[in-house]
C-alpha atoms as a PDB file:
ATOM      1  CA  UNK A   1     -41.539 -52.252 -80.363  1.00  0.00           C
ATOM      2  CA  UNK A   2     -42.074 -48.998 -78.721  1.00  0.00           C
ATOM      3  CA  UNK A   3     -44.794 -46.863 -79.555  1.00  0.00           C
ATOM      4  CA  UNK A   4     -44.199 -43.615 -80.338  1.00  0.00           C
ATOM      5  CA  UNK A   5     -47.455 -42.287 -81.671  1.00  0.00           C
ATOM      6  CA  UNK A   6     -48.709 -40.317 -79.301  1.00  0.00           C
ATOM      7  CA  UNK A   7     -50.165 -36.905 -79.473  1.00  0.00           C
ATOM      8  CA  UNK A   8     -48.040 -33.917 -79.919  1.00  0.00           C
ATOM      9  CA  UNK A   9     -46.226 -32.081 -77.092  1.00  0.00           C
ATOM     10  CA  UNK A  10     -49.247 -30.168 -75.564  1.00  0.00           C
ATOM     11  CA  UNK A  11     -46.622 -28.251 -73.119  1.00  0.00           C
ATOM     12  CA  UNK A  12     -47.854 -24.207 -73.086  1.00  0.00           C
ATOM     13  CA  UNK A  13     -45.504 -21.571 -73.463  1.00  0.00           C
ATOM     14  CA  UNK A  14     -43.254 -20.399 -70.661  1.00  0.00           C
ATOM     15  CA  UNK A  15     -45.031 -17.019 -69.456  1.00  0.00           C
ATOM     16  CA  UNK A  16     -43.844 -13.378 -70.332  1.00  0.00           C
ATOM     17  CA  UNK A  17     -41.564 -12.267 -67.581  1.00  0.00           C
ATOM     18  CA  UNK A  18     -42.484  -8.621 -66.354  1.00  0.00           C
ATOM     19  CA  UNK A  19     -38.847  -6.997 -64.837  1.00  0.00           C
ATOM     20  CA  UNK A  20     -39.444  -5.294 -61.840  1.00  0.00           C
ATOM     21  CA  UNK A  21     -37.748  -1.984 -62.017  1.00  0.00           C
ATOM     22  CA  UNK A  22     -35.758  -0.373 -64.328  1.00  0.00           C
ATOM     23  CA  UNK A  23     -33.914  -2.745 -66.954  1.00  0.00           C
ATOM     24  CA  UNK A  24     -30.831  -3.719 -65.994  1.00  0.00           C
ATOM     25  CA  UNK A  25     -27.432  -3.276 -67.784  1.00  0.00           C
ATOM     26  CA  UNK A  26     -26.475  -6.920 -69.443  1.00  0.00           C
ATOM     27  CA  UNK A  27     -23.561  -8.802 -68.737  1.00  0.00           C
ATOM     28  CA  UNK A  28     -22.216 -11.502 -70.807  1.00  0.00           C
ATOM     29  CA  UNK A  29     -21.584 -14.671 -68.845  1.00  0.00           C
ATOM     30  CA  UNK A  30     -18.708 -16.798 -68.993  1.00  0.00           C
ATOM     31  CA  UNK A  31     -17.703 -20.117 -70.322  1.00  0.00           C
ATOM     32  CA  UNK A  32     -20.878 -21.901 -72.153  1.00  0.00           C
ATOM     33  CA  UNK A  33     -19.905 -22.933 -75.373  1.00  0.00           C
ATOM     34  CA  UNK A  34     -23.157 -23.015 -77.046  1.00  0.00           C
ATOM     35  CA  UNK A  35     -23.274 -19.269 -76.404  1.00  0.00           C
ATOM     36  CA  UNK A  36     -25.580 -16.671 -75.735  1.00  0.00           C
ATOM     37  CA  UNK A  37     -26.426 -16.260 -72.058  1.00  0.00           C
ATOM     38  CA  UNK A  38     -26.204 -13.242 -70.541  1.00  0.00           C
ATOM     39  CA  UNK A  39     -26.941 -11.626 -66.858  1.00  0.00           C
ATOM     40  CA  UNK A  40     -29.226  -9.126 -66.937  1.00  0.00           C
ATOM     41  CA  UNK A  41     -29.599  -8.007 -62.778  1.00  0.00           C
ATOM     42  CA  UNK A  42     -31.012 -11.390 -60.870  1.00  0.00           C
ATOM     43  CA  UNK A  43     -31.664 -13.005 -64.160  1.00  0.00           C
ATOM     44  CA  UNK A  44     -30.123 -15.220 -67.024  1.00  0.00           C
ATOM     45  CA  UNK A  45     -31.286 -14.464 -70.380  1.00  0.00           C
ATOM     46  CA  UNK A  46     -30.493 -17.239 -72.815  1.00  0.00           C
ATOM     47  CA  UNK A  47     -32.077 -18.266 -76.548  1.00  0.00           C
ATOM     48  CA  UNK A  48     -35.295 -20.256 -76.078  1.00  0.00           C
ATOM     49  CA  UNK A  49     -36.339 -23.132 -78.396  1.00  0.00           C
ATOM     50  CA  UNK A  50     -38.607 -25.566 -78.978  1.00  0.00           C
ATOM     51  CA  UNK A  51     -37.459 -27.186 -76.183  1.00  0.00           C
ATOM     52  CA  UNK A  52     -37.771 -24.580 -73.534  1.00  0.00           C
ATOM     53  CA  UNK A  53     -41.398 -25.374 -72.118  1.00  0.00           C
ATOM     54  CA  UNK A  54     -40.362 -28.610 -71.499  1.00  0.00           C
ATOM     55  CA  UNK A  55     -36.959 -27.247 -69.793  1.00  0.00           C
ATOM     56  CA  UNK A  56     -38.810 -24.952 -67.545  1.00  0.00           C
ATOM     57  CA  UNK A  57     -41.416 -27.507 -66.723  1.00  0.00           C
ATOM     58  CA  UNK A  58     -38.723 -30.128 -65.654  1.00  0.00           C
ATOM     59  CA  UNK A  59     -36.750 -27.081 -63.642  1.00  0.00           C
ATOM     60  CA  UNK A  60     -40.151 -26.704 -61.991  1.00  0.00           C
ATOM     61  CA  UNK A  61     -40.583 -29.892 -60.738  1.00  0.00           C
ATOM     62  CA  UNK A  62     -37.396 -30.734 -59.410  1.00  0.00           C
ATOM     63  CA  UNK A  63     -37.710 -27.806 -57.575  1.00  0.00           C
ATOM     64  CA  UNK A  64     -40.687 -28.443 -56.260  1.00  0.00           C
ATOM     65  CA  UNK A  65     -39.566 -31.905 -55.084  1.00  0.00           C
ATOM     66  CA  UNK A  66     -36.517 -29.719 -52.943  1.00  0.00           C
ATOM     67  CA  UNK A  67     -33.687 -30.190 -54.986  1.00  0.00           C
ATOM     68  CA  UNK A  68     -31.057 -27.497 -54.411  1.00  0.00           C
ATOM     69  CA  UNK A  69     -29.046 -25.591 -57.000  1.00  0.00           C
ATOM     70  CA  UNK A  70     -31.664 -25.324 -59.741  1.00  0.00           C
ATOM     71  CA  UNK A  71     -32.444 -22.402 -61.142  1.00  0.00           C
ATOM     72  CA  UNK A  72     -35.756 -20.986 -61.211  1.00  0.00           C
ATOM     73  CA  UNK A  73     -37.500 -20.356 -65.023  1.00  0.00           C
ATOM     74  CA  UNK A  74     -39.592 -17.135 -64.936  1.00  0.00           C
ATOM     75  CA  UNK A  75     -40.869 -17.420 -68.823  1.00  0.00           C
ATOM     76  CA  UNK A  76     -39.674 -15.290 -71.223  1.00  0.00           C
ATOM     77  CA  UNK A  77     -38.399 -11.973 -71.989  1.00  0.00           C
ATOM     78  CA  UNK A  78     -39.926  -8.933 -74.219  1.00  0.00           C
ATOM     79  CA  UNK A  79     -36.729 -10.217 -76.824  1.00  0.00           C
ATOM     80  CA  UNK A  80     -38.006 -14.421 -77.097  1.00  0.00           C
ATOM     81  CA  UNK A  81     -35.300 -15.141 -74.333  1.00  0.00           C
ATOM     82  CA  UNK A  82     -35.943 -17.717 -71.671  1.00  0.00           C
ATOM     83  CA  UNK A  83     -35.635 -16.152 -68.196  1.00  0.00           C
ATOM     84  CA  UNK A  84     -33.969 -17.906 -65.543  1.00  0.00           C
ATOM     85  CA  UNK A  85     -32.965 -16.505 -61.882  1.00  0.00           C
ATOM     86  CA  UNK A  86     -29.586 -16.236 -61.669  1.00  0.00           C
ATOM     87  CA  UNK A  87     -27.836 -18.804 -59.478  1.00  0.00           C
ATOM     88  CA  UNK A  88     -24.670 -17.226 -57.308  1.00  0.00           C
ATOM     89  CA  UNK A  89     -21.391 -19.319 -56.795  1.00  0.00           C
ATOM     90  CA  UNK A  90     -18.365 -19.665 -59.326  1.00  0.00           C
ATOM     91  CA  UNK A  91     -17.461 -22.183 -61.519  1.00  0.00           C
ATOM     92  CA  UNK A  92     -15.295 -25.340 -60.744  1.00  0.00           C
ATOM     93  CA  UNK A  93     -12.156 -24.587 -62.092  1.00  0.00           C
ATOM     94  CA  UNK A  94     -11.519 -27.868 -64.154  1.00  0.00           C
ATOM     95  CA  UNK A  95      -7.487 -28.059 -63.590  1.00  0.00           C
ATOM     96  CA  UNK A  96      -8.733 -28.695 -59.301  1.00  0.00           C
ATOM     97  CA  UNK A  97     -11.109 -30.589 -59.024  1.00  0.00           C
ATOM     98  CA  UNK A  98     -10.589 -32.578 -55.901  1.00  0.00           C
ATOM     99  CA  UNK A  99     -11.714 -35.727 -54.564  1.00  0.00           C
ATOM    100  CA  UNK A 100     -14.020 -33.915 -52.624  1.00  0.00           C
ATOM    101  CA  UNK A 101     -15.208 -31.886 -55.606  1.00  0.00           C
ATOM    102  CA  UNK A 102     -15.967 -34.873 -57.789  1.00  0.00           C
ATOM    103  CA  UNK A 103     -17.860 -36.567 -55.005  1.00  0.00           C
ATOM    104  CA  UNK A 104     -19.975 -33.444 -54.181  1.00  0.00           C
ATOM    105  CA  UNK A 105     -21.144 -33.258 -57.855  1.00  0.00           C
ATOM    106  CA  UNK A 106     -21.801 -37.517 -57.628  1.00  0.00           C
ATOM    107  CA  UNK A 107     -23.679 -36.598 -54.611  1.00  0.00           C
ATOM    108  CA  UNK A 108     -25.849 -33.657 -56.279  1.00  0.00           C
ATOM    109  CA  UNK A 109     -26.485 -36.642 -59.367  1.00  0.00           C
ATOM    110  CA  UNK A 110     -27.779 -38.688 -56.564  1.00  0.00           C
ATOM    111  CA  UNK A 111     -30.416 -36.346 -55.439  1.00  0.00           C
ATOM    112  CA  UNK A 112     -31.236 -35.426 -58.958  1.00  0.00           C
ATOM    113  CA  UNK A 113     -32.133 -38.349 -60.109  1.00  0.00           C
ATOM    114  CA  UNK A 114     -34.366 -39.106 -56.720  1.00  0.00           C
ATOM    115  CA  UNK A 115     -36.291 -35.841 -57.368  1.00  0.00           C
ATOM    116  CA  UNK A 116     -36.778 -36.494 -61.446  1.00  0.00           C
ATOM    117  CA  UNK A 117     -37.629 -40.051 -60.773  1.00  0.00           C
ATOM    118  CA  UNK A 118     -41.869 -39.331 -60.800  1.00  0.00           C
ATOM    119  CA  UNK A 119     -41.476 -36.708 -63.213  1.00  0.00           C
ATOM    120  CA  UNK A 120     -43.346 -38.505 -66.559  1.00  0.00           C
ATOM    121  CA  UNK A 121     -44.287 -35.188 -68.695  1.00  0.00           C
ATOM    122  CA  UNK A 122     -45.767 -37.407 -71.704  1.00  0.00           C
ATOM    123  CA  UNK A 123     -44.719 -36.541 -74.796  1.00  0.00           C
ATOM    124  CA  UNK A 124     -42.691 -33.309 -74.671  1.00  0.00           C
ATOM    125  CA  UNK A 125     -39.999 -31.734 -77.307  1.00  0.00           C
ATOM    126  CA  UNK A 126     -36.393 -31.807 -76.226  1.00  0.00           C
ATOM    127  CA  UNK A 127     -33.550 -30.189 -77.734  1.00  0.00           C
ATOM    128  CA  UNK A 128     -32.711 -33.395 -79.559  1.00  0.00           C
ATOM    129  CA  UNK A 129     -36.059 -35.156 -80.336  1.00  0.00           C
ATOM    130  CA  UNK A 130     -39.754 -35.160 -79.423  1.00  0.00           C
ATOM    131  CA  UNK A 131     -41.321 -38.231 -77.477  1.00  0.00           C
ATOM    132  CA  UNK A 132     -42.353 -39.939 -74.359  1.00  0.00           C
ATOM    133  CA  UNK A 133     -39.744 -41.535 -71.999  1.00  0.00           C
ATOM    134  CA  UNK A 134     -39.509 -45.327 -72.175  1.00  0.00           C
ATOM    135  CA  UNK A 135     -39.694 -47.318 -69.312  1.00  0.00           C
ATOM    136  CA  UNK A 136     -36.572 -47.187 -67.375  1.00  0.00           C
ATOM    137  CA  UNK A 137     -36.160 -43.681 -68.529  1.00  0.00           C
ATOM    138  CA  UNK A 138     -35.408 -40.344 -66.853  1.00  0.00           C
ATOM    139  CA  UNK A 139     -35.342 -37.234 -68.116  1.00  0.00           C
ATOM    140  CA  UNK A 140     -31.384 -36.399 -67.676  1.00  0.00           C
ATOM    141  CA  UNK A 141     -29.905 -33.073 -67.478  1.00  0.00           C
ATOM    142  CA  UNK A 142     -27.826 -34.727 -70.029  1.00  0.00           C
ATOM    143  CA  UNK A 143     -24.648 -32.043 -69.425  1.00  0.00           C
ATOM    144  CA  UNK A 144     -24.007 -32.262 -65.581  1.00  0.00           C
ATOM    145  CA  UNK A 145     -20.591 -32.141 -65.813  1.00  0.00           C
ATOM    146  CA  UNK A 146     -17.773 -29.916 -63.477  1.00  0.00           C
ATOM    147  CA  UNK A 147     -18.009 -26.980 -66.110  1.00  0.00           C
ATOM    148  CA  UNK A 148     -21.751 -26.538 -65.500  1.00  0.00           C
ATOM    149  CA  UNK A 149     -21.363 -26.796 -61.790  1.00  0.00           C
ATOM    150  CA  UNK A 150     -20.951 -24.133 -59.121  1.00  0.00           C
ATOM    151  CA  UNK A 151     -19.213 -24.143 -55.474  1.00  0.00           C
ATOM    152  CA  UNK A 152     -19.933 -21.512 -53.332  1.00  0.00           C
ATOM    153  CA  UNK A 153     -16.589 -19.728 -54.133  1.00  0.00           C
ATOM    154  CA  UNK A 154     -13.069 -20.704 -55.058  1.00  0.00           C
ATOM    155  CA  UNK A 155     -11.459 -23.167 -53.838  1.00  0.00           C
ATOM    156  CA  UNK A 156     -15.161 -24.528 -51.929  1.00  0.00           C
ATOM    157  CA  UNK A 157     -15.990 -28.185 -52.800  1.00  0.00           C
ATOM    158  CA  UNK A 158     -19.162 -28.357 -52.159  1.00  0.00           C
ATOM    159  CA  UNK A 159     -21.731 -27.717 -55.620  1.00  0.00           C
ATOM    160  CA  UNK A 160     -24.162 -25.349 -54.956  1.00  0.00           C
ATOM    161  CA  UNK A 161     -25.596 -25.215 -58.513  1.00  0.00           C
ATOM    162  CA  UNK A 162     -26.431 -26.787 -61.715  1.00  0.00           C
ATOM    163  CA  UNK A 163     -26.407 -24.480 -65.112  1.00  0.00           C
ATOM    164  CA  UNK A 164     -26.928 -25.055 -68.760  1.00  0.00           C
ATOM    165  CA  UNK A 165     -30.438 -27.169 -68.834  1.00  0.00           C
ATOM    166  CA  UNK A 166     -31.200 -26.690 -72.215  1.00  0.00           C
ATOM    167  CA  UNK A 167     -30.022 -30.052 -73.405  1.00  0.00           C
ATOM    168  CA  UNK A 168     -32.213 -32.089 -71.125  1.00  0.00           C
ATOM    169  CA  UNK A 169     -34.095 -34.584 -72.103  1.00  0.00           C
ATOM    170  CA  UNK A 170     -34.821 -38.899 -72.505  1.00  0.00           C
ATOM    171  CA  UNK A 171     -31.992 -40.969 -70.760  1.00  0.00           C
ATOM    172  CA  UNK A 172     -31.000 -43.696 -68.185  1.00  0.00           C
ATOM    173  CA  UNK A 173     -28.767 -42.596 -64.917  1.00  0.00           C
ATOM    174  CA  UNK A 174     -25.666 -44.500 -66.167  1.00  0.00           C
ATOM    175  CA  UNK A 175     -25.654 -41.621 -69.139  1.00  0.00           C
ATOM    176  CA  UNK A 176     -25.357 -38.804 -66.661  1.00  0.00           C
ATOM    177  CA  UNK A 177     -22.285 -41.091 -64.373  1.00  0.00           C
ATOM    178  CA  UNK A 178     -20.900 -41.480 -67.774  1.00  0.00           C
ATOM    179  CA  UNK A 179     -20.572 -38.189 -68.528  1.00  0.00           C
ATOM    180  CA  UNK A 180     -20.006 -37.251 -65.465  1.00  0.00           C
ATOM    181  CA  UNK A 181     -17.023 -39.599 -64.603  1.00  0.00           C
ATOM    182  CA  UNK A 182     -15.602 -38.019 -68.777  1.00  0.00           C
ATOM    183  CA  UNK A 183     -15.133 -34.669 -66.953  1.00  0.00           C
ATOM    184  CA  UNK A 184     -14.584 -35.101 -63.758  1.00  0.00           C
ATOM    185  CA  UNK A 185     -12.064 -37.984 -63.413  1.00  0.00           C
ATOM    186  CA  UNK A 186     -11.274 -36.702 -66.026  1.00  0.00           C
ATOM    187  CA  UNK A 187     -11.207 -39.455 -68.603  1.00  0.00           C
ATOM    188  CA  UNK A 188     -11.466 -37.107 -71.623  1.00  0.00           C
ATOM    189  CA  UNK A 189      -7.244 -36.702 -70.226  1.00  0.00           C
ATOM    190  CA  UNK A 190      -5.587 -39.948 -69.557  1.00  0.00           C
ATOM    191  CA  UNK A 191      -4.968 -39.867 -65.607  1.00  0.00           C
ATOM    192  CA  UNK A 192      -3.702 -43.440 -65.710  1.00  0.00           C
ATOM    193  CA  UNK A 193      -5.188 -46.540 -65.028  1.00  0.00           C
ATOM    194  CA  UNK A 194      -4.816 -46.528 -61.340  1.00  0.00           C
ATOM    195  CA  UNK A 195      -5.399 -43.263 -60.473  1.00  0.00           C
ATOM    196  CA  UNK A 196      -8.465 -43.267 -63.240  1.00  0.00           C
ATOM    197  CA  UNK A 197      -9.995 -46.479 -61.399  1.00  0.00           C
ATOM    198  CA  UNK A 198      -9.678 -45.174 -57.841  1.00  0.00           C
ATOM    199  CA  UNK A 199     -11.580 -41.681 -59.130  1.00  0.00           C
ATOM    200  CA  UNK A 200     -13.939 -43.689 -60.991  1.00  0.00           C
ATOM    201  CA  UNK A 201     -14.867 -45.853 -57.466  1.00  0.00           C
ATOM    202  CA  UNK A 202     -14.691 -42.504 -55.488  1.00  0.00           C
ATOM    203  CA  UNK A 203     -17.763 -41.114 -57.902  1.00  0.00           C
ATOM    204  CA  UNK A 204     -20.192 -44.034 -57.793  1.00  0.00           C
ATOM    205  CA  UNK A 205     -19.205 -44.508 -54.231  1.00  0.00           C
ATOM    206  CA  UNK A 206     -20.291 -41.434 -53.514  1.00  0.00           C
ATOM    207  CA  UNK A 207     -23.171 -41.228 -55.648  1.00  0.00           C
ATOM    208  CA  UNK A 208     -24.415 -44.818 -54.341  1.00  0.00           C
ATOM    209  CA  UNK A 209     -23.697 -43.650 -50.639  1.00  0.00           C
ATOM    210  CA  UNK A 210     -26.395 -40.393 -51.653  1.00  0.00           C
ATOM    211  CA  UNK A 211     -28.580 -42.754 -53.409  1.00  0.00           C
ATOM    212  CA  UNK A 212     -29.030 -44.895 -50.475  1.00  0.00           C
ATOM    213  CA  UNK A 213     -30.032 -42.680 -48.549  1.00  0.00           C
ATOM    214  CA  UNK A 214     -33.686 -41.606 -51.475  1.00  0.00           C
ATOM    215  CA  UNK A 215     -33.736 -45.379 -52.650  1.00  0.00           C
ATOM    216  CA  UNK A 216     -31.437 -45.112 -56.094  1.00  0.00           C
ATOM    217  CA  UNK A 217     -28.618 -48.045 -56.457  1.00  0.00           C
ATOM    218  CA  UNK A 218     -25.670 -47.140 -58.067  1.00  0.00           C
ATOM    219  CA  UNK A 219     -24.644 -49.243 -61.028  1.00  0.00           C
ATOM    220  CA  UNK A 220     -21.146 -51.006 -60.811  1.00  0.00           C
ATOM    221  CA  UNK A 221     -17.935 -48.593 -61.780  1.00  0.00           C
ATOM    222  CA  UNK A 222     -16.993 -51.229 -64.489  1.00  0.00           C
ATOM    223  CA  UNK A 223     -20.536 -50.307 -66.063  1.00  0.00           C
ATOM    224  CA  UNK A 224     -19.515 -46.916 -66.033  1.00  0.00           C
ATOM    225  CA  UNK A 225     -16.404 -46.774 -67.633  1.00  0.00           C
ATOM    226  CA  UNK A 226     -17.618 -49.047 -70.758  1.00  0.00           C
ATOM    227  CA  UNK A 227     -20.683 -46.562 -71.108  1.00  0.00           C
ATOM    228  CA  UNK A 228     -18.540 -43.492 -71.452  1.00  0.00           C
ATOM    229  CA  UNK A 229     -18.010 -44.602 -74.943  1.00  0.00           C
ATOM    230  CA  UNK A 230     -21.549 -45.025 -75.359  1.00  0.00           C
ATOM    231  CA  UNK A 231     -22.251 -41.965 -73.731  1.00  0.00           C
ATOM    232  CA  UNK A 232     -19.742 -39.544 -75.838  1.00  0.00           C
ATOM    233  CA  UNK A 233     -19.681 -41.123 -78.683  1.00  0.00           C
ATOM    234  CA  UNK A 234     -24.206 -40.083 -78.626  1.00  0.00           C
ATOM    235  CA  UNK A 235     -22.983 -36.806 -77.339  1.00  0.00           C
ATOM    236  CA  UNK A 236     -20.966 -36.312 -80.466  1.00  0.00           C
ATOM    237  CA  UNK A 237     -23.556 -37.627 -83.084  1.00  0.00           C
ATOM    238  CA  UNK A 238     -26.068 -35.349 -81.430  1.00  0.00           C
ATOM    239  CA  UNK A 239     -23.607 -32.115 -81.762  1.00  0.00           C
ATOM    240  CA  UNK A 240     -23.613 -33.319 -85.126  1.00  0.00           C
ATOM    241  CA  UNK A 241     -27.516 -33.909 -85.929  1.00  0.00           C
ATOM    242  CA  UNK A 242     -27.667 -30.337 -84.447  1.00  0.00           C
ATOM    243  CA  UNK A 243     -25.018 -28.797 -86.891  1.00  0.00           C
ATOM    244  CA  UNK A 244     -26.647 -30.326 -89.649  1.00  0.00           C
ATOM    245  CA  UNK A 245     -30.157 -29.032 -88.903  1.00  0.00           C
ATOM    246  CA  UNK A 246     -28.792 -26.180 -88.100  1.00  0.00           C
ATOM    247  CA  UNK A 247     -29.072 -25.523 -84.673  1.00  0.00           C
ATOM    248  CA  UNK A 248     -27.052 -22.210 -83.835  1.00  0.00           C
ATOM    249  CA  UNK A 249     -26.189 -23.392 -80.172  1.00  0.00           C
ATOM    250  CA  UNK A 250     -24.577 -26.741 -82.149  1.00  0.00           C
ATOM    251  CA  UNK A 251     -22.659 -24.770 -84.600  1.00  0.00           C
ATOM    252  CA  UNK A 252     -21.215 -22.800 -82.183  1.00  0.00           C
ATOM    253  CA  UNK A 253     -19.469 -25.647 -80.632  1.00  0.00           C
ATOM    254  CA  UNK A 254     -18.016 -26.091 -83.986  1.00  0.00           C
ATOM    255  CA  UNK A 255     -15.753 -23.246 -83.218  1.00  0.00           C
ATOM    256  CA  UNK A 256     -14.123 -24.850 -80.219  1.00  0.00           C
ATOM    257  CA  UNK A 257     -13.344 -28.096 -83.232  1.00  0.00           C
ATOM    258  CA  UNK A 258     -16.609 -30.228 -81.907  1.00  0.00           C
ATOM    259  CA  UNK A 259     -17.644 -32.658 -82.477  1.00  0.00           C
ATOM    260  CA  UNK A 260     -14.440 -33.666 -83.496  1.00  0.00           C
ATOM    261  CA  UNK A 261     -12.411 -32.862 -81.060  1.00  0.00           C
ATOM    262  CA  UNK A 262     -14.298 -35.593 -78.329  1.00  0.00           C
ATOM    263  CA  UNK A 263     -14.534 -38.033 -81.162  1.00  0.00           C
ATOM    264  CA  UNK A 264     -10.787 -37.956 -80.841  1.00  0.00           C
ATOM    265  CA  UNK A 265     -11.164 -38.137 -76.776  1.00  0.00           C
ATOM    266  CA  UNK A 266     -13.009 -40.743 -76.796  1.00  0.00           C
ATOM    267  CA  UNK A 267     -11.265 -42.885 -79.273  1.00  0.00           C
ATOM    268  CA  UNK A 268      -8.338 -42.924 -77.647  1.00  0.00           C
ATOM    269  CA  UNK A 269     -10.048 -43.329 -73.962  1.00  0.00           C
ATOM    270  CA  UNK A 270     -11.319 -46.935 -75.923  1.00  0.00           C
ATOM    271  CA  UNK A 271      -8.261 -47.695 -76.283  1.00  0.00           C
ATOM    272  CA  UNK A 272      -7.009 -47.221 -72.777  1.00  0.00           C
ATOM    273  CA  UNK A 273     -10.329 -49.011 -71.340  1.00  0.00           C
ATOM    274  CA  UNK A 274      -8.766 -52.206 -71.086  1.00  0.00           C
ATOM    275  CA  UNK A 275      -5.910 -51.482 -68.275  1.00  0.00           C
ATOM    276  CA  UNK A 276      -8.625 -49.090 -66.822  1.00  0.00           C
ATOM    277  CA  UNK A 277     -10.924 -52.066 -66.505  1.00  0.00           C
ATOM    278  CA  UNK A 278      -8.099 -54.620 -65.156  1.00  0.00           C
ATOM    279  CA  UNK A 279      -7.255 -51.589 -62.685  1.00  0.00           C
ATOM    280  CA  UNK A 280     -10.887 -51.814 -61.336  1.00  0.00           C
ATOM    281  CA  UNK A 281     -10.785 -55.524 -61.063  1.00  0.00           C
ATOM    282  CA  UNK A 282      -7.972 -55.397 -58.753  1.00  0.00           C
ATOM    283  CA  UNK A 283      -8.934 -52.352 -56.837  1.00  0.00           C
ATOM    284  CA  UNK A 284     -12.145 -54.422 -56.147  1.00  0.00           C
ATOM    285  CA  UNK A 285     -10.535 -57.588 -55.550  1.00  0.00           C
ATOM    286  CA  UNK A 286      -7.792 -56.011 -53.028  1.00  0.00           C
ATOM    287  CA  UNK A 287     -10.882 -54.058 -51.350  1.00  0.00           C
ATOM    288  CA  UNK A 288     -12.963 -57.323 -50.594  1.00  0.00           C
ATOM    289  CA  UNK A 289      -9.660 -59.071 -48.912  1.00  0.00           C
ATOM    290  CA  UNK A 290      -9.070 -55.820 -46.683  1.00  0.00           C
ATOM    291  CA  UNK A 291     -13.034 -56.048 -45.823  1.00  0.00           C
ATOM    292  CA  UNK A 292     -12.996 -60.197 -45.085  1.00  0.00           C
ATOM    293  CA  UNK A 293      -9.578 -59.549 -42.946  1.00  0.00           C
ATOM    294  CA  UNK A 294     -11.100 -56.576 -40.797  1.00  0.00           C
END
């Protein structure tokens, strides 16, 4: 059994941010269902929690390992805010998002996950619980899908930035592919088997081609595409934890019919996994032949 009874989270408070200048008119930001984020001149102002030292000592240290597209944390604002330097790019527009989109974003997972790998902040509180990681653990940005990703500007495939940390916390890398593969193959629409197996192999190819290259293996796409229902299905009962305890940020997302509305997703993706599966099989069976006949 795993113990859990270690001290409390002894993470300080982020520091007071001090704006240079004159304040800056605000600028509500868009998309983020949760709500609340706002642009106020080279910054993000969002609602802190709890969870927010732990947030902006993560941010910190996957900076400080080199990984792009993170924003910096700054501390807080004179209103309880978390400050974060705004990142520049636009977000992936969900109804294109291109091979070479997708694989970009498997790509950024990849290097992610390298810089994260040493990060072991003891016991910390997370959005969604307080405790240590476990061995095997990570702590996963636990919402890097397309709509929290950036290119450099429309119609660019490359991701130049990751937004909406505050959900971060314990997890395993197959969570993040998981979730990852529900938005951006996109399994939470039915693409069809084929089509759904040959985007599924395109992600963790490209993610395993990235994690080669900083010592990560990528797990097998089969793997994936049974832990999506894993995956979601936690996603939902943590909306749904939150609602009840009432986090605001989780009762927002009750306005756009979650968690309800996935629970539905992913019940019928379930029921589609079967063909999906038998797709991969012979995707990977008609891939070894070509590569034993070369």
């Amino acid at each position: 059994m795993h113990d859990d009874t270690t001290p409390p989270d002894p993470t300080p408070g982020p520091a007071r941010y001090v704006e240079p200048g004159g304040v800056a008119r605000e600028e509500t930001l868009p998309g983020g269902n949760v709500g609340g984020a706002v642009r106020r001149g080279a910054t993000v102002r969002r609602p802190a929690g709890p969870w927010t030292p732990a947030v902006h000592a993560l941010l910190a240290h996957v900076r400080a390992r080199g990984l792009d597209g993170v924003p910096d944390p700054l501390g807080v604002d004179e209103a309880g805010r978390e400050v974060l330097a705004f990142l520049p790019g636009e977000p992936v527009d969900l109804a294109e998002v291109t091979d070479a989109r997708l694989a970009s974003a498997a790509r950024w997972l990849a290097r992610y996950h390298a810089a994260v790998a040493d990060f072991r902040p003891g016991r910390r509180r997370w959005r969604f619980e307080e405790r240590d990681l476990r061995p095997g653990e990570i702590v996963c940005h636990h919402d890097a899908t397309l709509y929290n990703m950036l290119v450099r500007a429309p119609g660019a495939d490359d991701v130049v930035g990751v937004v909406d940390w505050d959900v971060a916390g314990p997890g395993v890398p197959l969570d993040e592919l998981a979730m990852l593969a529900w938005s951006g193959v996109p399994f939470y629409l039915d693409p069809g088997p084929q089509e759904g197996a040959r985007r599924l192999r395109l992600l963790v190819g490209a993610y395993g081609a990235q994690g080669a290259d900083v010592g990560l293996a990528a797990p097998a796409a089969p793997d994936v595409a049974r832990h999506v229902v894993v995956r979601m299905t936690a996603a939902c009962d943590r909306i749904a934890a939150g609602q009840a305890a009432g986090d605001l940020g989780m009762r927002n997302l009750a306005h756009v019919g979650e968690p309800a509305r996935t629970r539905a997703g992913v019940a019928a993706y379930a029921e589609r996994l079967p063909g999906l599966l038998a797709a991969l099989a012979a995707a990977a069976a008609a891939a070894a032949a070509a590569s034993s006949s070369a």
